[in-house]
N, C-alpha and C. Protein backbone atom coordinates (compact mmCIF):
# COMPACT_ATOMS: atom_id res chain seq x y z
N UNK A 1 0.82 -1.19 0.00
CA UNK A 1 0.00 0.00 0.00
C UNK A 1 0.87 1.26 0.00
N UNK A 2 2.07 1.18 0.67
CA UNK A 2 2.96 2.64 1.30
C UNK A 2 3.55 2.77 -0.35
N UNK A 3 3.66 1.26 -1.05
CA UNK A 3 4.75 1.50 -2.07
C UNK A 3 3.84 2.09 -3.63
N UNK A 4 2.42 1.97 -3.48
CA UNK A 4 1.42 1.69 -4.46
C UNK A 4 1.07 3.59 -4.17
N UNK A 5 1.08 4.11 -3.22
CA UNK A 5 1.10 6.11 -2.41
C UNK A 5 1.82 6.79 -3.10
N UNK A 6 3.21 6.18 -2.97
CA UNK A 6 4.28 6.86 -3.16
C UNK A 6 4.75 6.75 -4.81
N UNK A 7 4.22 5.70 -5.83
CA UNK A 7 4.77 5.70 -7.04
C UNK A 7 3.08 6.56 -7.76
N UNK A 8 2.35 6.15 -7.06
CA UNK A 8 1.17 7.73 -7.46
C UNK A 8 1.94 8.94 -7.34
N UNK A 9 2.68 9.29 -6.82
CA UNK A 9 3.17 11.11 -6.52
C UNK A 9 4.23 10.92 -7.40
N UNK A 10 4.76 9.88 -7.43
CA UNK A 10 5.65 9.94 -8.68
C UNK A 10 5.96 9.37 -9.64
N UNK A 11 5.25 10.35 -10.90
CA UNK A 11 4.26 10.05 -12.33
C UNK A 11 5.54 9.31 -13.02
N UNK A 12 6.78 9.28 -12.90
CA UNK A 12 7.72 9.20 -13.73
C UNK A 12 8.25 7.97 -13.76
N UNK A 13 7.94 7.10 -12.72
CA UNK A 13 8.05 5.92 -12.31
C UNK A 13 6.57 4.95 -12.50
N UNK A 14 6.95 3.39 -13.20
CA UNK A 14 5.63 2.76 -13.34
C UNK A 14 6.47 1.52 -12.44
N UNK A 15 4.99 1.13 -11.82
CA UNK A 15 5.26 -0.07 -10.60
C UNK A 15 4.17 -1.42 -11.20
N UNK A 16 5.15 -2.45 -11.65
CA UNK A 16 4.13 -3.57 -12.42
C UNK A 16 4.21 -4.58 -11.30
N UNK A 17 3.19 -4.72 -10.58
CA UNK A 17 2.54 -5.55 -8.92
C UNK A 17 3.59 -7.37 -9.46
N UNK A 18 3.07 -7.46 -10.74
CA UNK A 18 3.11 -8.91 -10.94
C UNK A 18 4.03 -9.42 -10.96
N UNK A 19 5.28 -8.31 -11.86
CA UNK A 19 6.55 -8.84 -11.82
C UNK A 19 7.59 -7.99 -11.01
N UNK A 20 6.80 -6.76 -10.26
CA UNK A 20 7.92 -6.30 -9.14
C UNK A 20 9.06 -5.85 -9.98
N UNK A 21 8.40 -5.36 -10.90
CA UNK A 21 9.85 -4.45 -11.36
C UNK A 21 9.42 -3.23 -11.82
N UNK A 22 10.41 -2.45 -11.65
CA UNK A 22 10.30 -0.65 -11.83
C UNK A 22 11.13 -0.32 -12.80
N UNK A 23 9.97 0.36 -13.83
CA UNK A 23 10.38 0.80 -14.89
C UNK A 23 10.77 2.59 -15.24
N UNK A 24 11.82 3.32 -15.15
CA UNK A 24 11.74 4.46 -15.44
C UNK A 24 11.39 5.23 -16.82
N UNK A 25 10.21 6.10 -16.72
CA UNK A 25 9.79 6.24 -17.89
C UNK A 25 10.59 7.28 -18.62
N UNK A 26 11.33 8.68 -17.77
CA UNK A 26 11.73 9.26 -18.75
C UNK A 26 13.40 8.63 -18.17
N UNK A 27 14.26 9.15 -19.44
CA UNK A 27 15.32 8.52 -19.58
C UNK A 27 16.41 10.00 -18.84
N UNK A 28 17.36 9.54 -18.19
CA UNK A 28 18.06 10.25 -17.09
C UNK A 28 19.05 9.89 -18.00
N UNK A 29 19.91 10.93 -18.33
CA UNK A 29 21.34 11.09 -19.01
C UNK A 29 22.12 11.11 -18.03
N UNK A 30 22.41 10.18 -17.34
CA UNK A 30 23.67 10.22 -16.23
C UNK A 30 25.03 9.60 -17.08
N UNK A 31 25.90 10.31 -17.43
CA UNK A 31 27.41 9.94 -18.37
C UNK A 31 28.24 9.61 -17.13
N UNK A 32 28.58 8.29 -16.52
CA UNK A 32 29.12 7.86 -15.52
C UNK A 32 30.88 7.66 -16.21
N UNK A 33 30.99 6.59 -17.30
CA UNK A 33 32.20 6.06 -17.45
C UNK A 33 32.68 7.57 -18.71
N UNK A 34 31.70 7.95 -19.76
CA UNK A 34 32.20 9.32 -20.50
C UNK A 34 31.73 10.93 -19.89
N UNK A 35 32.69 11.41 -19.13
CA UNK A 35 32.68 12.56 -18.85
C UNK A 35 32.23 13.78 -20.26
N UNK A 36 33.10 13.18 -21.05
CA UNK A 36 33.18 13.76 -22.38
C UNK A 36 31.95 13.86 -23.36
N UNK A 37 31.34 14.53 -23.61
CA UNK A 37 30.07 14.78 -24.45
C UNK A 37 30.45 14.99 -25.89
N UNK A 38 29.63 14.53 -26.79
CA UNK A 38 30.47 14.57 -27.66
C UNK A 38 28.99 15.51 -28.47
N UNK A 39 29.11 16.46 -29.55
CA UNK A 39 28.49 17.42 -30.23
C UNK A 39 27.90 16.81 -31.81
N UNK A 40 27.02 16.35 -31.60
CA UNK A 40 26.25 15.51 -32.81
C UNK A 40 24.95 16.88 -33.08
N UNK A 41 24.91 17.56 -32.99
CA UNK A 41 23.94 18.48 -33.73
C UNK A 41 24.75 19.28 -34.97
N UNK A 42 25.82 18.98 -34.76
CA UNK A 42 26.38 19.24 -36.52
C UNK A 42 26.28 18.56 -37.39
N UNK A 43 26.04 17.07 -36.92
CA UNK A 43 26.34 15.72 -37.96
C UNK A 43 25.13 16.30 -39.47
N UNK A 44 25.89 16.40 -40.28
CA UNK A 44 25.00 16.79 -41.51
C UNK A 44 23.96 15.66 -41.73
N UNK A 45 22.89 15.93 -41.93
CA UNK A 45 21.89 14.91 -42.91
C UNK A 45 21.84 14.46 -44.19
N UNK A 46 21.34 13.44 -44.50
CA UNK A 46 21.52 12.81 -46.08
C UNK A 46 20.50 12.82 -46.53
N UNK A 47 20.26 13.98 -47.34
CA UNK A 47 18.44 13.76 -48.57
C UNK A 47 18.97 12.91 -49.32
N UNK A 48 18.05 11.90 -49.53
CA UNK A 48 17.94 11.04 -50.69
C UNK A 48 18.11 11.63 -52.51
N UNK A 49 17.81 12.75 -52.29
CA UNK A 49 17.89 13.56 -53.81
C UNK A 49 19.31 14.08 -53.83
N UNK A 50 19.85 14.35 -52.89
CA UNK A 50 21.42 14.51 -53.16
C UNK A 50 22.26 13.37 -53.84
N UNK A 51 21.48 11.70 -53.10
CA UNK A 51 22.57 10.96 -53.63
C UNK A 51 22.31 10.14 -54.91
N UNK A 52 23.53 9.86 -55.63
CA UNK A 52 23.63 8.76 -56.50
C UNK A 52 23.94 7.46 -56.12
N UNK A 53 23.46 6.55 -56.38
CA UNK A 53 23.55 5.14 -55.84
C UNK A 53 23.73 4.12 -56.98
N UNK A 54 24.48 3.63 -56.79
CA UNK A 54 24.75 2.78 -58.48
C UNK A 54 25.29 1.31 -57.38
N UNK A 55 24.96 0.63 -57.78
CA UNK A 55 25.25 -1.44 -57.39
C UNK A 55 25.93 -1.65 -58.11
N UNK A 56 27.22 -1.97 -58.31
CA UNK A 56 28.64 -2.78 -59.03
C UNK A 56 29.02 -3.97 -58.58
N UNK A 57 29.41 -4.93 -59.44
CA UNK A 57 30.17 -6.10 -59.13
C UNK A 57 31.24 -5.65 -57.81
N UNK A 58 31.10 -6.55 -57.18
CA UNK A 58 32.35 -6.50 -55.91
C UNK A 58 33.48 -6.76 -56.65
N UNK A 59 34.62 -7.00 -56.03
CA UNK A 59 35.95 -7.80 -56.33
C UNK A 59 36.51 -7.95 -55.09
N UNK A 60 37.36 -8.81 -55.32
CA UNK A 60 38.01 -9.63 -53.92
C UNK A 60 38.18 -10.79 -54.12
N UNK A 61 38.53 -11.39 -52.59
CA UNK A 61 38.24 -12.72 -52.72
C UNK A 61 36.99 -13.56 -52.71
N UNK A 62 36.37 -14.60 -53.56
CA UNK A 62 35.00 -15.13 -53.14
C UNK A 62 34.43 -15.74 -54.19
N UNK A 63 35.09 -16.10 -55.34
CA UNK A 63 35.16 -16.85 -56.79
C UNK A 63 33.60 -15.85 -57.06
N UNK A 64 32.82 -16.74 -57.79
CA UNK A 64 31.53 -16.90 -58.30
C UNK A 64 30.73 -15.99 -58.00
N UNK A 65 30.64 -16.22 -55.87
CA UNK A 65 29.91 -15.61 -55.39
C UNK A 65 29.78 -14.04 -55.71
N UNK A 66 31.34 -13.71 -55.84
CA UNK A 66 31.41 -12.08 -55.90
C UNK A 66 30.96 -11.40 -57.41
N UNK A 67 31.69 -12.63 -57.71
CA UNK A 67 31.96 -12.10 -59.30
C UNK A 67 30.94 -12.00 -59.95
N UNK A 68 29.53 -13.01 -59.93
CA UNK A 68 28.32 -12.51 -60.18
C UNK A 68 27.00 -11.22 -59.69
N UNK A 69 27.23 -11.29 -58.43
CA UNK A 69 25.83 -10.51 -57.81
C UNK A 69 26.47 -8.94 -57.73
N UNK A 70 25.51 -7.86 -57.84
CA UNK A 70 25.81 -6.60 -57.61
C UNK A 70 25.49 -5.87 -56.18
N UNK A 71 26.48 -6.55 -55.01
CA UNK A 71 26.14 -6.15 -53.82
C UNK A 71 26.86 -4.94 -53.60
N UNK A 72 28.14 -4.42 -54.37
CA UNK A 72 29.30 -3.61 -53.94
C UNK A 72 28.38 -2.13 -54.22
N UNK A 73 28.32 -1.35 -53.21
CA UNK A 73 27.49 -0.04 -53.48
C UNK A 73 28.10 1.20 -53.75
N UNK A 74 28.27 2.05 -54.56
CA UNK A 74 28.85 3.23 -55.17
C UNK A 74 27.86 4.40 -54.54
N UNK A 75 28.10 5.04 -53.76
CA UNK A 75 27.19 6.51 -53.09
C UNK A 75 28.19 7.65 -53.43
N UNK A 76 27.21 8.38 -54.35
CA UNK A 76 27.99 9.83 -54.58
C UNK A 76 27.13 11.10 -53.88
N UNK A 77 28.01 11.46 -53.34
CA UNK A 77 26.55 13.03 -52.90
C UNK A 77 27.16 14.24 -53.92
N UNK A 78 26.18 14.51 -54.55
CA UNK A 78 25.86 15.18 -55.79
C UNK A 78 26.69 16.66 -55.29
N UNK A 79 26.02 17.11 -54.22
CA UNK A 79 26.50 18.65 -53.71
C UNK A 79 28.22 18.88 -53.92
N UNK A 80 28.71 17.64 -52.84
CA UNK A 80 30.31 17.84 -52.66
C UNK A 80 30.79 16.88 -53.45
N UNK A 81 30.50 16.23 -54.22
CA UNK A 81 30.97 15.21 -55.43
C UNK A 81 32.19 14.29 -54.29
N UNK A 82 31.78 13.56 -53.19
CA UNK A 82 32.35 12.60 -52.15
C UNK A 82 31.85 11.54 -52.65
N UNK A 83 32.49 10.50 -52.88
CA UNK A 83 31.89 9.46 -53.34
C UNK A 83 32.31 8.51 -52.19
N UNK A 84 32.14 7.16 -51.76
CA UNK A 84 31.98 6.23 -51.35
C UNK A 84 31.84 4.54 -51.80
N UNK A 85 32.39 3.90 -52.04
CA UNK A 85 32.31 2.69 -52.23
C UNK A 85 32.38 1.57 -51.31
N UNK A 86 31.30 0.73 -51.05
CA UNK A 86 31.59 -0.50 -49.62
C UNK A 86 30.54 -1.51 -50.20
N UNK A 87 31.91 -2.66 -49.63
CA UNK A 87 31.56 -4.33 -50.34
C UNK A 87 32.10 -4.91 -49.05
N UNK A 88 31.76 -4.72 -48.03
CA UNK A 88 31.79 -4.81 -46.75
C UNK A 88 31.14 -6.35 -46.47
N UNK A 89 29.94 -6.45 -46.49
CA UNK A 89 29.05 -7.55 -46.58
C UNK A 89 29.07 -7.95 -48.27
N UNK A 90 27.99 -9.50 -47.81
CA UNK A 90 27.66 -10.10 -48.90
C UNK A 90 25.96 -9.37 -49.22
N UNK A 91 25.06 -9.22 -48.42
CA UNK A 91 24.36 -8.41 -48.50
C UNK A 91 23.96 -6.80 -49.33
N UNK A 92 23.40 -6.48 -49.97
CA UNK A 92 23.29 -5.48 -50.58
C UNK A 92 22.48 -4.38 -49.44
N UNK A 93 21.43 -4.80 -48.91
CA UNK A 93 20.85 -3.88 -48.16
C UNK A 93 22.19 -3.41 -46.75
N UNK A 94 22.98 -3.75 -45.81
CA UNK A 94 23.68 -4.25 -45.12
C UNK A 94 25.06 -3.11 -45.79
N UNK A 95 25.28 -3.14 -46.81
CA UNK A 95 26.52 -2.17 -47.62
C UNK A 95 25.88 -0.95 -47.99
N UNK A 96 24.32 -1.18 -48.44
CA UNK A 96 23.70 0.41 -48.60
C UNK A 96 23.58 0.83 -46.57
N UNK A 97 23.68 0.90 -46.05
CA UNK A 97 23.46 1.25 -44.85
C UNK A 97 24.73 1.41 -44.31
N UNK A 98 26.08 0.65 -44.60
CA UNK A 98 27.19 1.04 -44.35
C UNK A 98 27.78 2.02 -45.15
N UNK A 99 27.19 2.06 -46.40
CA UNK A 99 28.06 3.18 -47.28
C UNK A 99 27.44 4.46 -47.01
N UNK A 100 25.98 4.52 -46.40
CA UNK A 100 25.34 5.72 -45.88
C UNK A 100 26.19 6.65 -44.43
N UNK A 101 26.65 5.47 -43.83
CA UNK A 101 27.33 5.77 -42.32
C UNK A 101 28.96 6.73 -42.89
N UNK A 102 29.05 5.76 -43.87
CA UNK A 102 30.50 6.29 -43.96
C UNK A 102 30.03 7.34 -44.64
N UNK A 103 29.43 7.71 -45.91
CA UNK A 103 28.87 8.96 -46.34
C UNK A 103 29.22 10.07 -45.33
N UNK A 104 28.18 9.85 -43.83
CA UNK A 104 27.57 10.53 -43.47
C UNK A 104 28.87 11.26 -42.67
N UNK A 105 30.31 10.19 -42.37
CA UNK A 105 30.97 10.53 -41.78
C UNK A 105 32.32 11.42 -42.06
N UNK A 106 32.72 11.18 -43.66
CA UNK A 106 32.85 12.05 -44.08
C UNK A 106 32.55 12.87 -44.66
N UNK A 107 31.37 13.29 -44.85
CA UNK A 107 30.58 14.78 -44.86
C UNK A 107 30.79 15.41 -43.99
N UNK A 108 30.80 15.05 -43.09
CA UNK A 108 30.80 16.00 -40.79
C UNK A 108 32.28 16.32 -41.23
N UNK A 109 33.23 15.12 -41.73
CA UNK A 109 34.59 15.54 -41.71
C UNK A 109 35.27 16.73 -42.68
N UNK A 110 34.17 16.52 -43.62
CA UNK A 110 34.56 17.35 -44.89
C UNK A 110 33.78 19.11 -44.63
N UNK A 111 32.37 19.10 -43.75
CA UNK A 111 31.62 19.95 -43.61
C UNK A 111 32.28 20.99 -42.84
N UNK A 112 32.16 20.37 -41.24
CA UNK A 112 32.60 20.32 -40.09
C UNK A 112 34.53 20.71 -39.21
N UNK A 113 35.22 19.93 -40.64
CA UNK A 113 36.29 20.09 -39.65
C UNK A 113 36.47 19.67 -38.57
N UNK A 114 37.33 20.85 -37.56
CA UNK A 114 37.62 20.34 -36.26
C UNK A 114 36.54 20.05 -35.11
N UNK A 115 35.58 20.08 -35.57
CA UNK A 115 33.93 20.24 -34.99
C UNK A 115 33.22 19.13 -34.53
N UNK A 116 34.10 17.95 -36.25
CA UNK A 116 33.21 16.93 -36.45
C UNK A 116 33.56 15.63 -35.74
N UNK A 117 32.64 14.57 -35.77
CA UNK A 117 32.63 13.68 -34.57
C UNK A 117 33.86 13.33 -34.31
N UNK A 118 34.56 12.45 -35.48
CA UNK A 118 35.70 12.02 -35.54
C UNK A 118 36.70 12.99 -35.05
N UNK A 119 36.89 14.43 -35.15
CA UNK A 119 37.55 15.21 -34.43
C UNK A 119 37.79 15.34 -33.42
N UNK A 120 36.31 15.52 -32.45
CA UNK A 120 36.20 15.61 -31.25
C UNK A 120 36.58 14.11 -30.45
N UNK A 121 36.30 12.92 -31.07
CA UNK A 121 36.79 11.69 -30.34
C UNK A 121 38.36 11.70 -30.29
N UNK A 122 39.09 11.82 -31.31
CA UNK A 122 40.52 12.20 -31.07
C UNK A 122 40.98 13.47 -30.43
N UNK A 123 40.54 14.23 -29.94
CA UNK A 123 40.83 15.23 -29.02
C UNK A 123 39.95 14.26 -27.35
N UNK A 124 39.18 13.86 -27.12
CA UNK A 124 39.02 12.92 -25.94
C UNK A 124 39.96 12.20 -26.08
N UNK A 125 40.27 11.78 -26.92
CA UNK A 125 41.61 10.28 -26.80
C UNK A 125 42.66 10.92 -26.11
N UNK A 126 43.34 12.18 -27.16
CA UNK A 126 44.52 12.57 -26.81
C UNK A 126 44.46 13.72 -25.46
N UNK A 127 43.44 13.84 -24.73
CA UNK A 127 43.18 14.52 -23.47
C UNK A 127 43.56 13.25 -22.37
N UNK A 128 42.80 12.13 -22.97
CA UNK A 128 42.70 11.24 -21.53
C UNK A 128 44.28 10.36 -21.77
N UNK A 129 44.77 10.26 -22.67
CA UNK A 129 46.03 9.76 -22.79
C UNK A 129 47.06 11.11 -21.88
N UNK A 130 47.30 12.31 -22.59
CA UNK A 130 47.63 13.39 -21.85
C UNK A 130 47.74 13.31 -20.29
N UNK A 131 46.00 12.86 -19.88
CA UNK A 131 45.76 13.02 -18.16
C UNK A 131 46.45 11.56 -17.72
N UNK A 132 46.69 10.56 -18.28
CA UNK A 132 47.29 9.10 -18.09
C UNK A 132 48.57 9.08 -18.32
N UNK A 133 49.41 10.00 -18.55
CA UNK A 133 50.92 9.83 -18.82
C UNK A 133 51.32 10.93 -17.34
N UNK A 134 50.28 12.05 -17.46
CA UNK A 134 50.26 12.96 -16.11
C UNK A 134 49.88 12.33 -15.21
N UNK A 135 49.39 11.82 -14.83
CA UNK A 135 49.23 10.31 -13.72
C UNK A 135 50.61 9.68 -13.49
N UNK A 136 50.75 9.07 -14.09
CA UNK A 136 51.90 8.27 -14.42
C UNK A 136 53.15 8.59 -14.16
N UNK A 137 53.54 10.15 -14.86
CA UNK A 137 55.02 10.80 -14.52
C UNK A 137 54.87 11.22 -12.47
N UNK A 138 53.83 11.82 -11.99
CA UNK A 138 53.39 12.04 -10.70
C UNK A 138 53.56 10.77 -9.91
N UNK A 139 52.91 9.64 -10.13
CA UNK A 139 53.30 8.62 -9.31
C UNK A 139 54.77 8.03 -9.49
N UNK A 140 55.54 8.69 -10.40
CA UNK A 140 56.84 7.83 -10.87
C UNK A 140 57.69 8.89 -9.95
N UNK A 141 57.42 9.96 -9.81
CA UNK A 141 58.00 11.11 -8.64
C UNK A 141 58.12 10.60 -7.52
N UNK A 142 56.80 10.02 -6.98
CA UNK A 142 56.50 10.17 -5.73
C UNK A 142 56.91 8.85 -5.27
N UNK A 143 57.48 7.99 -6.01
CA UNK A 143 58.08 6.57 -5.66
C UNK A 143 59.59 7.24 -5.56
N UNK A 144 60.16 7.97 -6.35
CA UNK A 144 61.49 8.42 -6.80
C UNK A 144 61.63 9.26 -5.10
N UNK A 145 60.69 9.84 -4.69
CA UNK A 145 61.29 10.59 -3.69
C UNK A 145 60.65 9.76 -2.58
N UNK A 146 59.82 8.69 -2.36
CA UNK A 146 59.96 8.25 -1.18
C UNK A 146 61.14 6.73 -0.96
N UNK A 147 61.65 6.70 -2.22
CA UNK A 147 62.89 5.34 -2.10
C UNK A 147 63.90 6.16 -1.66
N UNK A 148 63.74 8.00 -2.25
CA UNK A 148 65.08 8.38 -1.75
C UNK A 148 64.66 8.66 -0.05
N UNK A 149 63.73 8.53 0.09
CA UNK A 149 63.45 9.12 1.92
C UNK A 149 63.31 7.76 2.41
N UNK A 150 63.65 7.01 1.96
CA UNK A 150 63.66 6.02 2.75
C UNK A 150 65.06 4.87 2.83
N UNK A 151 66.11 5.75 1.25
CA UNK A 151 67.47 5.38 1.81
C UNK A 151 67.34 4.03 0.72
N UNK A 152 66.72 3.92 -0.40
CA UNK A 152 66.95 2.62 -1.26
C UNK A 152 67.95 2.86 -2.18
N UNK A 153 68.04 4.50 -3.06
CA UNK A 153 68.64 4.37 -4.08
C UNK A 153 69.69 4.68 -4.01
């Protein structure tokens, strides 16, 4: 009854009796293990009328398999003439969805600059590597001066 009071006053929380579990309805952005936020309202969008899409024979290794079917996908975006090619999978739908990603990623890179996702993840890399070598030289001190205060070296 006390627990059936208290999830009435609070709308945000649902309480299912049968299976005793609590579901939170709106979603809490707590970034525990990434401090680091990363800026995706630049990531450019892909209209479908920008792109060219053409299906080509793959090549590689894979006899027959490759050499017949047109899974290998060619994406051009018309605006910045970036083209793209991925034969990633054997799948055709599976390579149109990967050649869209990569599209999409160098566009941000090509748009964007130092802005864009891939930018900002290598500036987190080379911050937390930075703060991990500064760690590192500090504890290599503080061994260096307590072996000498204690008469080892």
């Amino acid at each position: 009854m006390l627990a059936r009071i208290y999830f009435q006053q609070q709308p945000s929380f649902l309480l299912h009796l049968s299976s005793v579990k609590i579901n939170v309805s709106e979603c809490i952005n707590i970034s525990v293990r990434n401090k680091h936020k990363l800026d995706y309202s630049r990531v450019p969008k892909l209209k479908e009328e920008d792109l060219d899409e053409q299906f080509v024979r793959g090549t590689g290794p894979g006899g027959q398999a490759v050499n017949k079917t047109n899974n290998c996908v060619v994406l051009v975006h018309k605006p910045t003439g970036i083209a793209v090619k991925c034969h990633k999978s054997r799948l055709q739908e599976e390579n149109r969805k990967l050649a869209r990603n990569t599209l999409i990623t160098k566009l941000d890179n090509f748009l964007n600059g130092e802005l864009s996702i891939e930018a900002q993840e290598r500036a987190v890399m080379i911050k937390k590597s930075k703060e991990k070598s500064r760690r590192q030289q500090k504890l290599a001190e503080l061994k260096a001066k307590w072996k000498e205060k204690e008469g080892l070296t």
